[in-house]
N, C-alpha and C. Protein backbone atom coordinates (compact mmCIF):
# COMPACT_ATOMS: atom_id res chain seq x y z
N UNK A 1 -91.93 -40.96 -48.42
CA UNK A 1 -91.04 -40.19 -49.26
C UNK A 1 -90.49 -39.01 -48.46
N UNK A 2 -89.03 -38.90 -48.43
CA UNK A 2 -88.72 -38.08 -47.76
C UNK A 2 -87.55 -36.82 -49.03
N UNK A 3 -88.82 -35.56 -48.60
CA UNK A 3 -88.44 -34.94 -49.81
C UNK A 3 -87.24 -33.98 -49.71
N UNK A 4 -85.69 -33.96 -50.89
CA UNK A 4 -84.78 -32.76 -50.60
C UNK A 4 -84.98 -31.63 -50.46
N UNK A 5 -86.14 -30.69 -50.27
CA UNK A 5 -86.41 -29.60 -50.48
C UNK A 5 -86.06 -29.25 -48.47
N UNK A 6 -86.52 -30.44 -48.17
CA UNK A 6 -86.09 -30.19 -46.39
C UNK A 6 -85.07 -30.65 -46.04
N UNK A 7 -84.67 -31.95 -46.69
CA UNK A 7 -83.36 -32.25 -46.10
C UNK A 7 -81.83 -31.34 -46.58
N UNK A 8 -81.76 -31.14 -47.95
CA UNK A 8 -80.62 -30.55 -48.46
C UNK A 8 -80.74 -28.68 -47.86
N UNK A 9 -81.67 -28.03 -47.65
CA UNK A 9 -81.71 -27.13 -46.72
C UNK A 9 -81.67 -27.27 -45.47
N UNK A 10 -81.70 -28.16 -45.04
CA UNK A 10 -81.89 -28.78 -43.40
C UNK A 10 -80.13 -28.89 -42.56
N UNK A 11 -79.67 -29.56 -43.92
CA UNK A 11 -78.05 -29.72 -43.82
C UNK A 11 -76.99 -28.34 -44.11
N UNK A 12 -77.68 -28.12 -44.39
CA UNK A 12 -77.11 -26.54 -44.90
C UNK A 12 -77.43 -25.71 -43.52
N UNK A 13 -78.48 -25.51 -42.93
CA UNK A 13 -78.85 -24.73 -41.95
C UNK A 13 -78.30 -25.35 -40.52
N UNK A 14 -78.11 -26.67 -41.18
CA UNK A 14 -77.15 -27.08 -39.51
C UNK A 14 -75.57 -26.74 -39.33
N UNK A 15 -75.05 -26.96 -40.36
CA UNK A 15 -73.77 -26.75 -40.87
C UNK A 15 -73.35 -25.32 -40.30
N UNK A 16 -74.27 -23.88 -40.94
CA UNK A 16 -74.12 -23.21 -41.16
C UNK A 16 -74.37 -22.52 -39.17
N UNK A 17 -75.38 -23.03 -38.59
CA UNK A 17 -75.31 -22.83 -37.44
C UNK A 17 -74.07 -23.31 -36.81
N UNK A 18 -73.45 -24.41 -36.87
CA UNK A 18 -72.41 -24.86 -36.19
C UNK A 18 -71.42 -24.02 -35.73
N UNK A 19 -71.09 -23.52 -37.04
CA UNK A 19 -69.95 -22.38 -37.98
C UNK A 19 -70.22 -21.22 -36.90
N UNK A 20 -71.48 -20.73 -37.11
CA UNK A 20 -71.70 -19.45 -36.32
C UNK A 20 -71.74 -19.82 -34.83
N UNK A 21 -72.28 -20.78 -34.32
CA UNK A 21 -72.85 -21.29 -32.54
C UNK A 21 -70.76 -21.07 -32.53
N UNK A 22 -70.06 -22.06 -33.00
CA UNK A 22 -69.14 -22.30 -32.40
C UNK A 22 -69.00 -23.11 -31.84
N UNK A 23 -70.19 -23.98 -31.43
CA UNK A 23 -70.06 -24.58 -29.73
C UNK A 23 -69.43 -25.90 -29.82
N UNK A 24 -69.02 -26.30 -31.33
CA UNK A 24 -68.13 -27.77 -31.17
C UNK A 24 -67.50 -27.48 -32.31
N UNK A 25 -66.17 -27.73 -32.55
CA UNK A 25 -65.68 -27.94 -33.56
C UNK A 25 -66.28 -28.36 -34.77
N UNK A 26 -66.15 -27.41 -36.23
CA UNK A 26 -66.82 -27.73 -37.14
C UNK A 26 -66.76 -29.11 -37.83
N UNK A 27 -65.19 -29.67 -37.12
CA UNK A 27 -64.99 -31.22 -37.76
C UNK A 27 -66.27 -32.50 -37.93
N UNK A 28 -66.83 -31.92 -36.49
CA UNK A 28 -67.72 -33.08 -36.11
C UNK A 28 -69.05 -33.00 -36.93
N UNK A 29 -69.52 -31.84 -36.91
CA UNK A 29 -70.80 -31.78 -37.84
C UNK A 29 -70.33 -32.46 -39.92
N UNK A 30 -69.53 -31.44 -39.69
CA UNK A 30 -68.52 -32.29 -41.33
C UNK A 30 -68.49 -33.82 -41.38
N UNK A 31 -67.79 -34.32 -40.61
CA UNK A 31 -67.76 -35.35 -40.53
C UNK A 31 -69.08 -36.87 -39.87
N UNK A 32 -69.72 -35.81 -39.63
CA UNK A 32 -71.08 -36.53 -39.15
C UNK A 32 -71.57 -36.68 -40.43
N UNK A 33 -72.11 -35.71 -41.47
CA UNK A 33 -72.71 -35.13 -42.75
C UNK A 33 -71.91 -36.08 -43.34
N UNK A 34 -70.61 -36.26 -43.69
CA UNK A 34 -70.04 -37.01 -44.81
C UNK A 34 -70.03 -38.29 -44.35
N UNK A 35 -69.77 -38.46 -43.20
CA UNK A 35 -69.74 -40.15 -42.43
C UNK A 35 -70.87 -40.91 -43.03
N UNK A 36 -72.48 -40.43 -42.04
CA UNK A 36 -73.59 -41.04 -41.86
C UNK A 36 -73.77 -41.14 -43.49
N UNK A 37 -73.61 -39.89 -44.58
CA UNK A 37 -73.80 -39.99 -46.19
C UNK A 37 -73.44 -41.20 -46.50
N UNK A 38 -72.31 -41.27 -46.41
CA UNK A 38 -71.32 -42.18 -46.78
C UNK A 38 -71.74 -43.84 -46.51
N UNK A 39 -72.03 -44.18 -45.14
CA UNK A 39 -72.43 -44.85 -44.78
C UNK A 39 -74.21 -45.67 -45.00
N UNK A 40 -74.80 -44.62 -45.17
CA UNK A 40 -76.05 -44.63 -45.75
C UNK A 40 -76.29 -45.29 -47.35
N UNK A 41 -75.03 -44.81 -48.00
CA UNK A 41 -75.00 -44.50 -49.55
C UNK A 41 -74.62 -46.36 -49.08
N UNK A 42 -73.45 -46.61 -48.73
CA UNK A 42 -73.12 -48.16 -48.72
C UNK A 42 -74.08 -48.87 -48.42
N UNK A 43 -75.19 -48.50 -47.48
CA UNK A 43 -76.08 -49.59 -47.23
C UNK A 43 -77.65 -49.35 -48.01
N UNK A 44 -77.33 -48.08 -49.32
CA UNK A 44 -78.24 -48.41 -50.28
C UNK A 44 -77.71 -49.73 -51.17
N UNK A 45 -76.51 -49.46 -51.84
CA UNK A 45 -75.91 -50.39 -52.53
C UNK A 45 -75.64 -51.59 -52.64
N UNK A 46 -75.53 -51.57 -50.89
CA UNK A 46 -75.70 -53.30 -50.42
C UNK A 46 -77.02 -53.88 -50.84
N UNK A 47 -78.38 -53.05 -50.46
CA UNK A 47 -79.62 -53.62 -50.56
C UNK A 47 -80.29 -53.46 -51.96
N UNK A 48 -79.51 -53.24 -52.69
CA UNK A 48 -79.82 -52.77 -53.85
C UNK A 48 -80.81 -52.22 -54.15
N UNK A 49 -81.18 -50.44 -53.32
CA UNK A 49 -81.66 -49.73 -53.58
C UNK A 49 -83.42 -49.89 -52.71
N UNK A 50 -83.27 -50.94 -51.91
CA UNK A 50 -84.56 -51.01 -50.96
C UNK A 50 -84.22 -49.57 -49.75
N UNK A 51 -82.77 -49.29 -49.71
CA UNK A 51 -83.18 -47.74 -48.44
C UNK A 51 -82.62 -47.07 -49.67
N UNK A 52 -83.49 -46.02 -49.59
CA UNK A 52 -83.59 -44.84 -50.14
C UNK A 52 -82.73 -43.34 -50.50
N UNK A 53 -82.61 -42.71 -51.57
CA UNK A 53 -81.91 -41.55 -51.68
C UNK A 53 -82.52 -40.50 -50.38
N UNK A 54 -83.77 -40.81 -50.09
CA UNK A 54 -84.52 -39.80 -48.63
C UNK A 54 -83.54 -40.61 -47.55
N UNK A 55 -83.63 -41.29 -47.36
CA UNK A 55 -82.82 -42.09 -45.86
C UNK A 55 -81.56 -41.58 -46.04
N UNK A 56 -80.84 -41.46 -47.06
CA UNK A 56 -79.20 -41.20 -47.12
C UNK A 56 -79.36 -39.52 -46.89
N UNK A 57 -80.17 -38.87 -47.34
CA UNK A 57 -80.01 -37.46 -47.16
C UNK A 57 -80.38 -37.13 -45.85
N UNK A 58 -81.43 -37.66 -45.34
CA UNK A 58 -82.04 -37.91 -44.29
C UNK A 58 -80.80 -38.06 -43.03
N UNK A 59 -80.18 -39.14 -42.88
CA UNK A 59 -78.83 -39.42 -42.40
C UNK A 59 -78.16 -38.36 -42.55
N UNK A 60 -77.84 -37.63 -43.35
CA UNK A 60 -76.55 -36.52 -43.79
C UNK A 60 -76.66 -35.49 -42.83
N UNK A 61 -78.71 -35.17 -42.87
CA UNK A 61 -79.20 -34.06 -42.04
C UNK A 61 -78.88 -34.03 -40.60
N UNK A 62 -78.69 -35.14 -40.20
CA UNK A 62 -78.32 -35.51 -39.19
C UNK A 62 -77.83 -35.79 -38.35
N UNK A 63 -76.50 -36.13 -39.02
CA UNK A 63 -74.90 -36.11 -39.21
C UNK A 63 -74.38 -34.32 -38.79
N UNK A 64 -75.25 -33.62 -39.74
CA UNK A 64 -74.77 -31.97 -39.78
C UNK A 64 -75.03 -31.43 -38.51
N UNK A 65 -76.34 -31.86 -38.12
CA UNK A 65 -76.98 -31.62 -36.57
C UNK A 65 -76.24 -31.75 -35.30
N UNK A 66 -76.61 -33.33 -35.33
CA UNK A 66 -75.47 -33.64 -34.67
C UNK A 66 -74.61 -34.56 -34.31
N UNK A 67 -73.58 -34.21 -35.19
CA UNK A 67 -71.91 -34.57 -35.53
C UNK A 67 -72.46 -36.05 -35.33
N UNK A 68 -70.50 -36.13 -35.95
CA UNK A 68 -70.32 -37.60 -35.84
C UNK A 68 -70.46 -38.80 -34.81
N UNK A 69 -70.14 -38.64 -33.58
CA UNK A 69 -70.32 -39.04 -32.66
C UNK A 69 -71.63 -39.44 -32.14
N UNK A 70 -72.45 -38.29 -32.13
CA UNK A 70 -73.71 -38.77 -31.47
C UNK A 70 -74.72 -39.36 -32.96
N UNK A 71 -74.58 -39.07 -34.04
CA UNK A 71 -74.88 -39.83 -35.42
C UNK A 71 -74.68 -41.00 -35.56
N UNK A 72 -73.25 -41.57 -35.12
CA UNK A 72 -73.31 -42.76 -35.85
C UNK A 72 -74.17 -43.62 -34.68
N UNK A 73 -74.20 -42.97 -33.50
CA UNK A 73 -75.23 -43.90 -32.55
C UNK A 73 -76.72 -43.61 -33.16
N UNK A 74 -77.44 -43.08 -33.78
CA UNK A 74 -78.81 -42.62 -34.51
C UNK A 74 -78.49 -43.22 -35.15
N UNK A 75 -77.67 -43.57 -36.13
CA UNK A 75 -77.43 -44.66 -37.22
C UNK A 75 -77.80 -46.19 -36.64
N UNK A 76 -77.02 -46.66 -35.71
CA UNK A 76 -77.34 -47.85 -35.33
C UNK A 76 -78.73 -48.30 -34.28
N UNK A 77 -78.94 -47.39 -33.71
CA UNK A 77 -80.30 -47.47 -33.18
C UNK A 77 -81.38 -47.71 -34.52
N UNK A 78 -81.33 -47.26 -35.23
CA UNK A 78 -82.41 -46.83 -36.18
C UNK A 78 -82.32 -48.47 -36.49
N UNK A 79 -81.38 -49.01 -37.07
CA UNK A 79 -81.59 -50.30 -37.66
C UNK A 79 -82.29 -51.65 -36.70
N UNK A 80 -81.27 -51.14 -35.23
CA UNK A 80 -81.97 -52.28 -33.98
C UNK A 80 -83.22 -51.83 -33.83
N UNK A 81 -84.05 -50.76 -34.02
CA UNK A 81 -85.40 -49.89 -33.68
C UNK A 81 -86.63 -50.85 -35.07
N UNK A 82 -85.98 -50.75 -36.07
CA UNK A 82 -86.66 -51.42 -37.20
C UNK A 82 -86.10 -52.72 -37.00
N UNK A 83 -85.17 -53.76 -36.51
CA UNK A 83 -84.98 -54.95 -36.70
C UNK A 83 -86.40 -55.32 -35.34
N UNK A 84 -86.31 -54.73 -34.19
CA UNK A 84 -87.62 -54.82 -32.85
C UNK A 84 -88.69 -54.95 -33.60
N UNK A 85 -88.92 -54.09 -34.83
CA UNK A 85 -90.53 -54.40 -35.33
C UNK A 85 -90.87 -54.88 -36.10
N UNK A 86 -89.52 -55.09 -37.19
CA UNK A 86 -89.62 -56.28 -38.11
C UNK A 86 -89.57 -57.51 -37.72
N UNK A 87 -89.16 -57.81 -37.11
CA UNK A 87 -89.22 -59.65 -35.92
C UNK A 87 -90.25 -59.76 -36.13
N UNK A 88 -91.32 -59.28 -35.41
CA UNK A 88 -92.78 -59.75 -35.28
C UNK A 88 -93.81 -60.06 -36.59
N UNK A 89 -93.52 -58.46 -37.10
CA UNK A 89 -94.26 -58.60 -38.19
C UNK A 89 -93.90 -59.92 -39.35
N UNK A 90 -92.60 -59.98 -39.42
CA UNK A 90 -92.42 -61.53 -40.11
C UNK A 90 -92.68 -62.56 -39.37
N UNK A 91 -92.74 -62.51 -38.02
CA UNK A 91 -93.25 -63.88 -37.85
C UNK A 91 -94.79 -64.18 -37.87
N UNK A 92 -95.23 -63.24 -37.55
CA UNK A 92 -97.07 -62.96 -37.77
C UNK A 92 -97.40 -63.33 -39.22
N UNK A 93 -96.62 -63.13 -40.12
CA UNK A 93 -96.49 -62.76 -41.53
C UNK A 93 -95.84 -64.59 -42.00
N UNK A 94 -95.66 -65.13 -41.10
CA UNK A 94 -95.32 -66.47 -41.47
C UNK A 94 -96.22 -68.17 -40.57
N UNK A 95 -96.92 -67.52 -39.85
CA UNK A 95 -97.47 -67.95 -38.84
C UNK A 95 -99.24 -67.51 -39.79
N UNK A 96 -99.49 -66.44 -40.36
CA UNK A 96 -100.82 -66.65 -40.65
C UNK A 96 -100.89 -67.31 -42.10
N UNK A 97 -102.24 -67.47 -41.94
CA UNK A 97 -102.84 -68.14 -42.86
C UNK A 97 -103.13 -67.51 -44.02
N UNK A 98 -103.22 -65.87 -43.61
CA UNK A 98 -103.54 -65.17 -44.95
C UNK A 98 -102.11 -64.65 -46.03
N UNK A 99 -101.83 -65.12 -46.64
CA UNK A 99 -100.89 -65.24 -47.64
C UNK A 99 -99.95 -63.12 -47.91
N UNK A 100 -100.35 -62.13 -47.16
CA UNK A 100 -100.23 -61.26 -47.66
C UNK A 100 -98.35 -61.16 -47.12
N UNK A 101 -97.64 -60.53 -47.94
CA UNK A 101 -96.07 -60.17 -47.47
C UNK A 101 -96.35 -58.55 -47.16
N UNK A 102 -95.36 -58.46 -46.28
CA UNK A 102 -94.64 -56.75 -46.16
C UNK A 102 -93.65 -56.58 -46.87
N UNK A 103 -93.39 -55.82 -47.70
CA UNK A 103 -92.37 -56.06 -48.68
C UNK A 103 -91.37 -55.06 -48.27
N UNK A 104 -91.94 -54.01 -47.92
CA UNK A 104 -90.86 -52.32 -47.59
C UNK A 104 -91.53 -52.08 -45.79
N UNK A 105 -90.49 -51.53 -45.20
CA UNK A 105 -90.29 -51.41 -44.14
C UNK A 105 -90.11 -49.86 -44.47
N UNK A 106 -90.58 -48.75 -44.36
CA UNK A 106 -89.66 -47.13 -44.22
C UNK A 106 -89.30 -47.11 -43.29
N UNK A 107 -87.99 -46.35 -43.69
CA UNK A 107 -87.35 -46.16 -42.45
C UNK A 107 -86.93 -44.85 -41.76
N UNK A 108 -87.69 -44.09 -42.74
CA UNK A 108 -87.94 -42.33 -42.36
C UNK A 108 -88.71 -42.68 -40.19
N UNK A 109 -89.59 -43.26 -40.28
CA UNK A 109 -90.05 -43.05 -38.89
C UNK A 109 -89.17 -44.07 -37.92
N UNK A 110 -88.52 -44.97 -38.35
CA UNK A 110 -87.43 -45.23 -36.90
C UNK A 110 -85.97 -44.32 -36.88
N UNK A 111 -85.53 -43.71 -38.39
CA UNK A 111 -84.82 -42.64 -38.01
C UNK A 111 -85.18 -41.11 -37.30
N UNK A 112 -86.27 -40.80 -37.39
CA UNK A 112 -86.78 -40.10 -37.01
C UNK A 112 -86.73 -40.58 -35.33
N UNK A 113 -87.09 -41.34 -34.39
CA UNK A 113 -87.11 -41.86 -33.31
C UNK A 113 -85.75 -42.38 -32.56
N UNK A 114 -85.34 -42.62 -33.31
CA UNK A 114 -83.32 -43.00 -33.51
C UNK A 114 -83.23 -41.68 -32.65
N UNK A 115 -83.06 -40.63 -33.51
CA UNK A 115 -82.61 -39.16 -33.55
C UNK A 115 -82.93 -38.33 -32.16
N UNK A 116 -84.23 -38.61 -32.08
CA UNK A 116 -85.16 -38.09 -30.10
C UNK A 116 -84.69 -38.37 -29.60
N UNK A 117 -84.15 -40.09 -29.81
CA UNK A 117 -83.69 -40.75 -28.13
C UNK A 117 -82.75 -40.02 -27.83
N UNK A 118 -81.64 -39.99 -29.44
CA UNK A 118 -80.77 -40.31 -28.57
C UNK A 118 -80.52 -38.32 -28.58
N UNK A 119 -81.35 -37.50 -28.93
CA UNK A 119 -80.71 -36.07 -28.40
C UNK A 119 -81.44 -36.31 -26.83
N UNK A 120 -82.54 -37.07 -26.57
CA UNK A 120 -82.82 -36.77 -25.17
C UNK A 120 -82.41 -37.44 -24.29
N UNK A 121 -81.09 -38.15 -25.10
CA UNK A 121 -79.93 -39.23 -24.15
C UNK A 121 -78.68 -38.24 -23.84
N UNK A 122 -78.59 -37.30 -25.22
CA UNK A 122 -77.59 -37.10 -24.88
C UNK A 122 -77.21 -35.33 -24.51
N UNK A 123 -78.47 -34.49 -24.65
CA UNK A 123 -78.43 -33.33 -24.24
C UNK A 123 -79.39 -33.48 -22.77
């Protein structure tokens, strides 16, 4: 569970640094925040509600951080990062004998890892 009390202050405090740092045009953090939202929100709807109102805010925070550009690459890592560990586990998960499913995957900890790489890719 990823709770708003950090993310919707989280987005606010990045935003609000941007504004003051200066150091990139405020477009990009804006548009990171509304993009990754945006984008997040579509791929709750698609899955009908298996990723989460935390993942979409989560995304937004991130977006505000940092911008659009280096976001929507944290966006797509995150999914190839969880598709690497979901492979296995379904095939382990189809290959044994003991009948149990994985039903939910979170995806708070490959966005979270998304986000490292790629600031320590790209700062």
């Amino acid at each position: 569970m990823i709770y708003d009390w950090v993310t919707l202050p989280g987005t606010v405090v990045f935003l609000v640094f941007h504004l003051i740092a200066k150091d990139i045009s405020m477009l990009e953090p804006l548009a990171g925040a509304a993009g990754l939202g945006v984008i997040a929100l579509l791929v709750a709807v698609v899955s009908k509600g298996q990723f989460g109102g935390g993942d979409i805010k989560l995304f937004m925070m991130i977006g505000a951080c940092l911008g659009w550009s280096i976001g929507i690459w944290v966006f797509m890592l995150t999914f190839l990062a969880a598709a690497f560990i979901a492979w296995p586990i379904l095939l382990l998960q189809k290959l044994s004998p003991q009948k149990r499913k994985v039903k939910e995957l979170p995806m708070a900890p490959f966005i979270a890892f998304s986000s490292i790489l790629m600031v320590a890719l790209a700062y």
